[in-house]
C-alpha atoms as a PDB file:
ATOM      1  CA  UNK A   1       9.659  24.605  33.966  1.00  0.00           C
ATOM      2  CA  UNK A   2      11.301  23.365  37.138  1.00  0.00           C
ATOM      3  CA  UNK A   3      13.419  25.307  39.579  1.00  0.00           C
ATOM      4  CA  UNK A   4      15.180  23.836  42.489  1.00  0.00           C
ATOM      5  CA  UNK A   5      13.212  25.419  44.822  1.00  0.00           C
ATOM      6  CA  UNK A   6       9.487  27.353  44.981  1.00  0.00           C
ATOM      7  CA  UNK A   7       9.556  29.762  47.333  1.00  0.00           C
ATOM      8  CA  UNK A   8       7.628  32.770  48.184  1.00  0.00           C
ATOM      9  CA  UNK A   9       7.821  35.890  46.515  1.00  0.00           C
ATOM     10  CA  UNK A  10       8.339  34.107  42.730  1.00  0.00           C
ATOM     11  CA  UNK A  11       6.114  34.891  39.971  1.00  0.00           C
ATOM     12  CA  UNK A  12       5.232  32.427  37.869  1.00  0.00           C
ATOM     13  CA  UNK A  13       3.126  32.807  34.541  1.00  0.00           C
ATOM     14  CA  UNK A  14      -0.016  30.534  34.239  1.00  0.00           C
ATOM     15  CA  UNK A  15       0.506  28.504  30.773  1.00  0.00           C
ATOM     16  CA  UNK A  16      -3.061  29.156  29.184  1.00  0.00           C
ATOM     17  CA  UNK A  17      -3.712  32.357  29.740  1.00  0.00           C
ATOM     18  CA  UNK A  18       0.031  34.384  30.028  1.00  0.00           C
ATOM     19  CA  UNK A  19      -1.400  36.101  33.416  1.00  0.00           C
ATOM     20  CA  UNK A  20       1.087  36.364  36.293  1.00  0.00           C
ATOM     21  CA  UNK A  21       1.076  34.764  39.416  1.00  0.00           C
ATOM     22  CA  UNK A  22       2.728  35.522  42.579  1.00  0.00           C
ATOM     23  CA  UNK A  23       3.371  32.765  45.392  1.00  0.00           C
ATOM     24  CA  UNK A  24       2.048  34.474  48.710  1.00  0.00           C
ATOM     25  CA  UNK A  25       2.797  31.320  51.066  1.00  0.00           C
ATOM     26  CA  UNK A  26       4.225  27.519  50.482  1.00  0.00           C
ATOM     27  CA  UNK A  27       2.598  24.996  53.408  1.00  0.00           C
ATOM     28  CA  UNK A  28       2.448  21.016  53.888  1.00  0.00           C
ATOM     29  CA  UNK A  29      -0.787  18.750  54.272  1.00  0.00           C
ATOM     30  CA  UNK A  30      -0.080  15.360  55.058  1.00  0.00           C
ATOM     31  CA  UNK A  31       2.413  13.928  52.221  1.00  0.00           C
ATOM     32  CA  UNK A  32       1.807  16.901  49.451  1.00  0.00           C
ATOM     33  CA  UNK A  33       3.586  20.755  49.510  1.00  0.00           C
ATOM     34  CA  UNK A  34       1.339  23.007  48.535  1.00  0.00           C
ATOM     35  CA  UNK A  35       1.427  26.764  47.046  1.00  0.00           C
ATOM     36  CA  UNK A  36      -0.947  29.906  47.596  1.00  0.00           C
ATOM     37  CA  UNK A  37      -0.568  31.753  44.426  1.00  0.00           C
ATOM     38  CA  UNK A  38      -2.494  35.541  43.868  1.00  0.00           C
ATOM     39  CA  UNK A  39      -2.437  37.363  40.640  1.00  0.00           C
ATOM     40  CA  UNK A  40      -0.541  39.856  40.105  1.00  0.00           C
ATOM     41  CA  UNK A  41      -2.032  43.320  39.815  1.00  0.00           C
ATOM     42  CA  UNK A  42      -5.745  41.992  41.346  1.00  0.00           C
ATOM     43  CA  UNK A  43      -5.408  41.885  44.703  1.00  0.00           C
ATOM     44  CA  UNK A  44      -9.314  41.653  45.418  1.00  0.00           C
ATOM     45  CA  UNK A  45      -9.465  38.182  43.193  1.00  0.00           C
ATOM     46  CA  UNK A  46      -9.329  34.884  45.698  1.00  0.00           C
ATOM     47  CA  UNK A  47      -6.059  32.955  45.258  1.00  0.00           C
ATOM     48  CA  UNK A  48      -5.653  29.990  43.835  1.00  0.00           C
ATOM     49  CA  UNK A  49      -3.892  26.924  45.202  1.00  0.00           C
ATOM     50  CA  UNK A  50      -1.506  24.462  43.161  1.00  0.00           C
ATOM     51  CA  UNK A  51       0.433  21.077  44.376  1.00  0.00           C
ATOM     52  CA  UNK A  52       3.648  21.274  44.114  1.00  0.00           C
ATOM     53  CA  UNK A  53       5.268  18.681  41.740  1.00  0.00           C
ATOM     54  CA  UNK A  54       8.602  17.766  43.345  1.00  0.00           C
ATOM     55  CA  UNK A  55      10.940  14.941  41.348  1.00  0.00           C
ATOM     56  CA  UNK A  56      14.515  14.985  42.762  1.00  0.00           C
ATOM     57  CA  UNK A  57      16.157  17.312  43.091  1.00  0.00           C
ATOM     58  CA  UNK A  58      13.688  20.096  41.199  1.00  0.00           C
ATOM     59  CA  UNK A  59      10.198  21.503  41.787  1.00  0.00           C
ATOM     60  CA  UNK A  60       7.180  22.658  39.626  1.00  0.00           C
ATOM     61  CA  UNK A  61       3.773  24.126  39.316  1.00  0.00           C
ATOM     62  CA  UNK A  62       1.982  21.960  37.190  1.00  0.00           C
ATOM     63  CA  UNK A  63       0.416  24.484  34.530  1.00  0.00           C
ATOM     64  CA  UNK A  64       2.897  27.489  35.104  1.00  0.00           C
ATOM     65  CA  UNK A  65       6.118  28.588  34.014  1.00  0.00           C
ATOM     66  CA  UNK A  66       8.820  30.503  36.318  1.00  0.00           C
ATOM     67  CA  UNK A  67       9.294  33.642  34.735  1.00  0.00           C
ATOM     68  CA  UNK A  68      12.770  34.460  34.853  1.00  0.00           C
ATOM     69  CA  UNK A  69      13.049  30.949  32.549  1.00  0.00           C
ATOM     70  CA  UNK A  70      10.649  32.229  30.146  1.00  0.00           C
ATOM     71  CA  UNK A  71      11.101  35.111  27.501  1.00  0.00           C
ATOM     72  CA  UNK A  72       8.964  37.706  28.524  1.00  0.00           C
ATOM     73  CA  UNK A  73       8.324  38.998  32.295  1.00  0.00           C
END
């Protein structure tokens, strides 16, 4: 789903597997945003990084959903 904004601190919920993410830093290289996300609860797994999809005015993580727009948390 897209928000207006990804920022640190948001969880977002990966789309295949339901497991929760949480966006630990947000940084640029060259033309693309990208975002440092760590699951939730596994602190000892490596992170993961994801491109940020940005069209207008809204953002997204290609493959996740932002939690407070989905049903469960």
């Amino acid at each position: 789903m897209p928000v207006k904004k990804v920022q640190v601190g948001q969880v977002w919920k990966q789309d295949g597997s339901g497991e929760s993410f949480l966006i630990t830093k947000i940084y640029s290289e060259a033309l693309a945003t990208f975002a440092v996300l760590r699951k939730t609860g596994s602190e000892t797994e490596p992170p993961i990084r994801i491109k940020i999809s940005q069209r207008g005015a809204t953002a997204n993580l290609p493959g996740f959903t932002f939690t407070q727009q989905s049903d469960d948390f």
